[in-house]
N, C-alpha and C. Protein backbone atom coordinates (compact mmCIF):
# COMPACT_ATOMS: atom_id res chain seq x y z
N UNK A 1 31.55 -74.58 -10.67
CA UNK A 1 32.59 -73.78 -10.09
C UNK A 1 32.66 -72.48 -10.88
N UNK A 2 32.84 -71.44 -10.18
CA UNK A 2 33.01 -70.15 -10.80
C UNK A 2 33.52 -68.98 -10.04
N UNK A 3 34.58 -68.35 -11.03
CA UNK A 3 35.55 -67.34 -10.83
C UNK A 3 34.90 -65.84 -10.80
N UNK A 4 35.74 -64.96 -10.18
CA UNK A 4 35.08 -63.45 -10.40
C UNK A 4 35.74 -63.26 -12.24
N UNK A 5 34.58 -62.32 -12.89
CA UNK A 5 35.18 -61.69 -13.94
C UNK A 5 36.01 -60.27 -13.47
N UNK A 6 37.42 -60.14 -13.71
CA UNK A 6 38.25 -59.55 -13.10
C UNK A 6 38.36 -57.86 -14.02
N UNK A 7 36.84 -57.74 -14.95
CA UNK A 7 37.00 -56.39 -15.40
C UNK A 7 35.26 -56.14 -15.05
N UNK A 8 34.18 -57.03 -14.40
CA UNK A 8 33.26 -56.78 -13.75
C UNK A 8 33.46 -57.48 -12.66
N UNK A 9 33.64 -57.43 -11.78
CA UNK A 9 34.08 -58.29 -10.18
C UNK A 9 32.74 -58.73 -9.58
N UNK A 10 31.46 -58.63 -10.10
CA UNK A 10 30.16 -58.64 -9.67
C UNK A 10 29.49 -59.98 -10.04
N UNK A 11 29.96 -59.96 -11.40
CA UNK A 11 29.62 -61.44 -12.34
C UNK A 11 30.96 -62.26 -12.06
N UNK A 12 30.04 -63.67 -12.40
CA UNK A 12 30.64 -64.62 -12.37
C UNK A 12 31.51 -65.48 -13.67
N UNK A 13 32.20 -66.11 -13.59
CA UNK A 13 32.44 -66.76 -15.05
C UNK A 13 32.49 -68.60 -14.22
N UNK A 14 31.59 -69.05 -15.29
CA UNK A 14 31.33 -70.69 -14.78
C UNK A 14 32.37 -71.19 -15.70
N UNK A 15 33.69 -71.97 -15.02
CA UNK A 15 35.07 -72.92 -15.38
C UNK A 15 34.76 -74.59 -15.55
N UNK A 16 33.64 -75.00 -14.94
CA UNK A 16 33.52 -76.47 -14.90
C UNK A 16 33.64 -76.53 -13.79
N UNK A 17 33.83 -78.21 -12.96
CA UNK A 17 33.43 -78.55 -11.78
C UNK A 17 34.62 -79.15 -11.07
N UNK A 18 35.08 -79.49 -10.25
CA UNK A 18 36.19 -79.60 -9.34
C UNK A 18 35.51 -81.01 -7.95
N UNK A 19 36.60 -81.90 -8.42
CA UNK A 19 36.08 -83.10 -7.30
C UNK A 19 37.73 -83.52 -6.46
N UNK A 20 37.80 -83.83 -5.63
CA UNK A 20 39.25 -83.91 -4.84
C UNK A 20 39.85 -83.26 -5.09
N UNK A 21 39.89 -82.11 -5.06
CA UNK A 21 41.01 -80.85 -5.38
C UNK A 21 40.91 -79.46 -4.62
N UNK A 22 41.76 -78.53 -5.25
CA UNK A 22 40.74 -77.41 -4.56
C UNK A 22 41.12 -75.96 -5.85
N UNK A 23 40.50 -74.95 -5.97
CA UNK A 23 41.19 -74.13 -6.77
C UNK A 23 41.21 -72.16 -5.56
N UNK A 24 41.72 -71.67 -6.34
CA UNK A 24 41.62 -70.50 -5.15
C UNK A 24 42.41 -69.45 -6.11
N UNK A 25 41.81 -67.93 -6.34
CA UNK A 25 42.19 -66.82 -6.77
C UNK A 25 42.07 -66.32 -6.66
N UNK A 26 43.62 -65.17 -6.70
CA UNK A 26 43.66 -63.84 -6.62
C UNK A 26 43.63 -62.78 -7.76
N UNK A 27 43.20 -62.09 -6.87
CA UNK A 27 43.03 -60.43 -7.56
C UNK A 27 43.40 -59.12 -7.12
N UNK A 28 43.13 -58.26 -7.70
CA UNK A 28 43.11 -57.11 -7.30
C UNK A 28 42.40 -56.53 -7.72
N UNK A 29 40.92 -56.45 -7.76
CA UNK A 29 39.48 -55.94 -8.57
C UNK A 29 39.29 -55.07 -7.79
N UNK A 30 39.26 -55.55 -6.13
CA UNK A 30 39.06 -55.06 -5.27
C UNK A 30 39.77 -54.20 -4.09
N UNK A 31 40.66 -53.96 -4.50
CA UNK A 31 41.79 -53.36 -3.58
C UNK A 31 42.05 -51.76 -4.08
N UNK A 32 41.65 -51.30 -5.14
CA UNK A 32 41.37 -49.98 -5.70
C UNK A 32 40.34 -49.16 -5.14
N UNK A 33 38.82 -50.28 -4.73
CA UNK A 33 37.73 -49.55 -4.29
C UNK A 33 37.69 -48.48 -3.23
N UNK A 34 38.95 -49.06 -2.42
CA UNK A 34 38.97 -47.87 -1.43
C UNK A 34 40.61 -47.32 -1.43
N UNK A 35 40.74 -47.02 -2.37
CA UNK A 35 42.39 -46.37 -2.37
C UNK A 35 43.18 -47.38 -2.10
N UNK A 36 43.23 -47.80 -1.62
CA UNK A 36 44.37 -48.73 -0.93
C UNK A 36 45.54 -49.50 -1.80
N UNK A 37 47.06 -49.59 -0.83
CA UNK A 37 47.76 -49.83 -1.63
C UNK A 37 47.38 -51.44 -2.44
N UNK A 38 48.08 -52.31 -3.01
CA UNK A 38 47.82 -53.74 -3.65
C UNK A 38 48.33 -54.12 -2.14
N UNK A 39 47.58 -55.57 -2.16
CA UNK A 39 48.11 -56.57 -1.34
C UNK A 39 49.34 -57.65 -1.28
N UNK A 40 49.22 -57.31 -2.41
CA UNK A 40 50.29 -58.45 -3.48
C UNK A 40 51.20 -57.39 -3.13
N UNK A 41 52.52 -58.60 -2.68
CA UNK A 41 53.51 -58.10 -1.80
C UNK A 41 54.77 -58.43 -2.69
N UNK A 42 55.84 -57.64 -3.29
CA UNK A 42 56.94 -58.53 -4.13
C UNK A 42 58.37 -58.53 -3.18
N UNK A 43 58.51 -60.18 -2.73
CA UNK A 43 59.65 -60.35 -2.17
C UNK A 43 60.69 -59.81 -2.60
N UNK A 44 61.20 -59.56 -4.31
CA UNK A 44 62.09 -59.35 -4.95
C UNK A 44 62.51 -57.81 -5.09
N UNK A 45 61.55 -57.04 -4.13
CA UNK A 45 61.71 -55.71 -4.98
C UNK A 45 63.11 -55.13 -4.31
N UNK A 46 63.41 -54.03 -4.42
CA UNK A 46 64.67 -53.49 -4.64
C UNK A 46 64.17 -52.20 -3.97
N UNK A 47 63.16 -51.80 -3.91
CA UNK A 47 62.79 -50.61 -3.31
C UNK A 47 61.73 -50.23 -2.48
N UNK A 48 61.49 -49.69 -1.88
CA UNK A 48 60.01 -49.61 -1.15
C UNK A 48 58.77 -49.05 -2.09
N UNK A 49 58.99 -48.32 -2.84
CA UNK A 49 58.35 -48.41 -3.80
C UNK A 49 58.06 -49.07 -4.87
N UNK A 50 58.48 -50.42 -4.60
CA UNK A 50 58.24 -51.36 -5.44
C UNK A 50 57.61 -52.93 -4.71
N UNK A 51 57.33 -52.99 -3.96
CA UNK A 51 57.06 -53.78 -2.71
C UNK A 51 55.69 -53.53 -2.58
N UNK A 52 54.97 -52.93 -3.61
CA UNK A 52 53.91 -53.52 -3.51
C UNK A 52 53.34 -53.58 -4.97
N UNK A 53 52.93 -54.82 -5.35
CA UNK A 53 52.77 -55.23 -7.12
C UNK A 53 51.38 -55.00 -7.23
N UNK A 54 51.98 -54.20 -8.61
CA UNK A 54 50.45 -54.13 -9.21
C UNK A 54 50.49 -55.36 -10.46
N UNK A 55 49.14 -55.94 -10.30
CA UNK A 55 48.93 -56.98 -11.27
C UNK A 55 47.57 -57.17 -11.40
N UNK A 56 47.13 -56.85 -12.79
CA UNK A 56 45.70 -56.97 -13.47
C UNK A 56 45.61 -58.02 -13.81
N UNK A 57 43.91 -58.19 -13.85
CA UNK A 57 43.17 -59.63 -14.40
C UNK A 57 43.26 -60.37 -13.06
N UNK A 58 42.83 -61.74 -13.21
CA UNK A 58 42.41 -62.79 -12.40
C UNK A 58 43.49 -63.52 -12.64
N UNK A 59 44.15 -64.18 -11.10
CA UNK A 59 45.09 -65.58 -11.43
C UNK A 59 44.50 -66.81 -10.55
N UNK A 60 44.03 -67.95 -10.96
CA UNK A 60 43.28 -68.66 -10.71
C UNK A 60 44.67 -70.28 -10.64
N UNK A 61 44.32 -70.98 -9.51
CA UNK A 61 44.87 -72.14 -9.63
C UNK A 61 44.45 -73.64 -9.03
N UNK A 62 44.75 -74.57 -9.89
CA UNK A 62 44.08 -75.73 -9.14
C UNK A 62 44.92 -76.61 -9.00
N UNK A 63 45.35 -77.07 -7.52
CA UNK A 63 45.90 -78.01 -7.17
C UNK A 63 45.18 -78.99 -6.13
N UNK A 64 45.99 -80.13 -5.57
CA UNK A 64 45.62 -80.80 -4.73
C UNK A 64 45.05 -80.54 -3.46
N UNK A 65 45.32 -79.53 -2.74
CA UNK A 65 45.33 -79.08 -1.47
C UNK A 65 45.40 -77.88 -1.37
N UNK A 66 44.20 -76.67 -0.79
CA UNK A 66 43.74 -75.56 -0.82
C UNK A 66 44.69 -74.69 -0.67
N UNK A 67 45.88 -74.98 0.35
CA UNK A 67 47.18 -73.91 1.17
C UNK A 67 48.10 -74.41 -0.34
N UNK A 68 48.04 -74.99 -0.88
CA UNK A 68 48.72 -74.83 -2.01
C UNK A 68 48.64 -73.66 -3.57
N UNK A 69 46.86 -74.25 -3.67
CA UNK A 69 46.28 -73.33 -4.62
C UNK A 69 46.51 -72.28 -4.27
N UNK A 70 46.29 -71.54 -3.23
CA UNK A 70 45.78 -69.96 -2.73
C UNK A 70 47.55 -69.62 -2.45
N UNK A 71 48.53 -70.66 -2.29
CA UNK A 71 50.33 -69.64 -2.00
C UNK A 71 50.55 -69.52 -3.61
N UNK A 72 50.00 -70.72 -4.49
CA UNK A 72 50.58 -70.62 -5.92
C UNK A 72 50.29 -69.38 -6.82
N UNK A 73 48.51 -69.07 -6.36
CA UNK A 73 48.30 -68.12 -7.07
C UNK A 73 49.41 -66.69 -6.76
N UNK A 74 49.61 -66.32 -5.82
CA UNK A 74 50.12 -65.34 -5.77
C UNK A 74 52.08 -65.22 -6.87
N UNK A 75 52.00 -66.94 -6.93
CA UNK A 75 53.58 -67.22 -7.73
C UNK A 75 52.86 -66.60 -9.27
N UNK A 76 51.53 -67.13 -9.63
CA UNK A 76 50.93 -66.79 -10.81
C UNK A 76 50.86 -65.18 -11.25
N UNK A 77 50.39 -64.65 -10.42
CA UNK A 77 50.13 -62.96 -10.32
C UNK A 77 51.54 -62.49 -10.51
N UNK A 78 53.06 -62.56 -9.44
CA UNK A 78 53.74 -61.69 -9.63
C UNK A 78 54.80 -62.23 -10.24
N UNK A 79 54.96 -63.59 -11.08
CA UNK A 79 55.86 -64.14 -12.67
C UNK A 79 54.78 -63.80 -13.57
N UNK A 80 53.15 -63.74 -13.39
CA UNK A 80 52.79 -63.74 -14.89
C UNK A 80 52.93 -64.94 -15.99
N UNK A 81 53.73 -66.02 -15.42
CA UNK A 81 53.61 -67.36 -15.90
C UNK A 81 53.05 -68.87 -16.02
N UNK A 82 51.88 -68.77 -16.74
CA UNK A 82 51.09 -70.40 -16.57
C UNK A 82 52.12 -71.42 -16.10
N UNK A 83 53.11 -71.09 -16.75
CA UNK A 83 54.13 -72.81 -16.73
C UNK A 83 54.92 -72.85 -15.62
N UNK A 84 54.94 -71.39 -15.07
CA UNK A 84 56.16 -71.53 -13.81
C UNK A 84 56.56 -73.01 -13.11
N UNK A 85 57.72 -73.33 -13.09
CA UNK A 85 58.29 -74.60 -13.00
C UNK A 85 57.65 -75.33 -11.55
N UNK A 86 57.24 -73.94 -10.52
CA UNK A 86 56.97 -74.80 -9.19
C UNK A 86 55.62 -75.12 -9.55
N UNK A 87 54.52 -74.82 -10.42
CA UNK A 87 53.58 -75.26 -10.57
C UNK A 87 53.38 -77.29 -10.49
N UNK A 88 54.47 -77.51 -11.55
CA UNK A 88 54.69 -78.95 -11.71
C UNK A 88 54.92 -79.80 -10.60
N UNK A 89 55.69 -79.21 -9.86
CA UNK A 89 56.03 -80.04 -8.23
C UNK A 89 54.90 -80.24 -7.38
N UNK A 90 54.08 -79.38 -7.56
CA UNK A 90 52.47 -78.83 -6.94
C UNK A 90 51.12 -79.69 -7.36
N UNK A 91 51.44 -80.39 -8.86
CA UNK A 91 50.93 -80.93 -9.70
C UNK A 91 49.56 -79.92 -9.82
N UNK A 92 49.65 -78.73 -10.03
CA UNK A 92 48.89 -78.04 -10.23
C UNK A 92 48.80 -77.14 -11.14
N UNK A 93 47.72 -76.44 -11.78
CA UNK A 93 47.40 -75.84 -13.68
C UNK A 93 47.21 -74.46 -12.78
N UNK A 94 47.64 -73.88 -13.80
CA UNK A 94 46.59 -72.42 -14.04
C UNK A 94 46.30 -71.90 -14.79
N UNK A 95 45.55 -70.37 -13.82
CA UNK A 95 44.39 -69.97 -15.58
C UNK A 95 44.22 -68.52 -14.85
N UNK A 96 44.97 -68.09 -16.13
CA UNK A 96 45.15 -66.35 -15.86
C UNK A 96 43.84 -65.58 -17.10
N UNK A 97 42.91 -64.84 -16.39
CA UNK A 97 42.03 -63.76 -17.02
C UNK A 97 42.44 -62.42 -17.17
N UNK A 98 43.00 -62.52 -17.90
CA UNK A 98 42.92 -60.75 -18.41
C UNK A 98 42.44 -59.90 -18.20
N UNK A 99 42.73 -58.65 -17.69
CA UNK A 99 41.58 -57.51 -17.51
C UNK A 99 41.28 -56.50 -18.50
């Protein structure tokens, strides 16, 4: 199994192997290449200019069930927190790369 490196988006980084599960991550490596605003959307913002998050590095997550991994990561990207509490209910880890 292997992740994008989120300060070369070209290479890979090999994590180990994954059996009944699923993992799924986001980024934003790629959302600069052509101007464009982030995708990463923040429910919380307060302004329109803030409604759309910027967040560096890779957020990577592995849970049971794919629609889980791929909604969590985005909880990972805009708290910035491995431990976030809904992770546990999810029974699912993560793994944030730095850019």
């Amino acid at each position: 199994m292997q992740i994008r490196n989120p300060l070369s988006p070209q290479e890979l980084i090999q994590i180990g192997s994954l059996e009944n599960g699923a993992i799924a991550t986001s980024g934003l490596y790629f959302a600069k290449r052509d101007q464009q605003e982030s995708y990463l959307i923040n429910p919380l913002a307060k302004t329109s200019s803030e409604i759309h998050a910027e967040a560096t590095g890779s957020f990577s997550i592995f849970a049971k069930e794919c629609v889980y991994a791929d909604a969590l990561t985005k909880v990972l990207a805009l708290s910035n927190d491995d431990q976030h509490p809904c992770f546990a209910k999810f029974s699912a880890q993560a793994i944030r790369i730095a850019a």
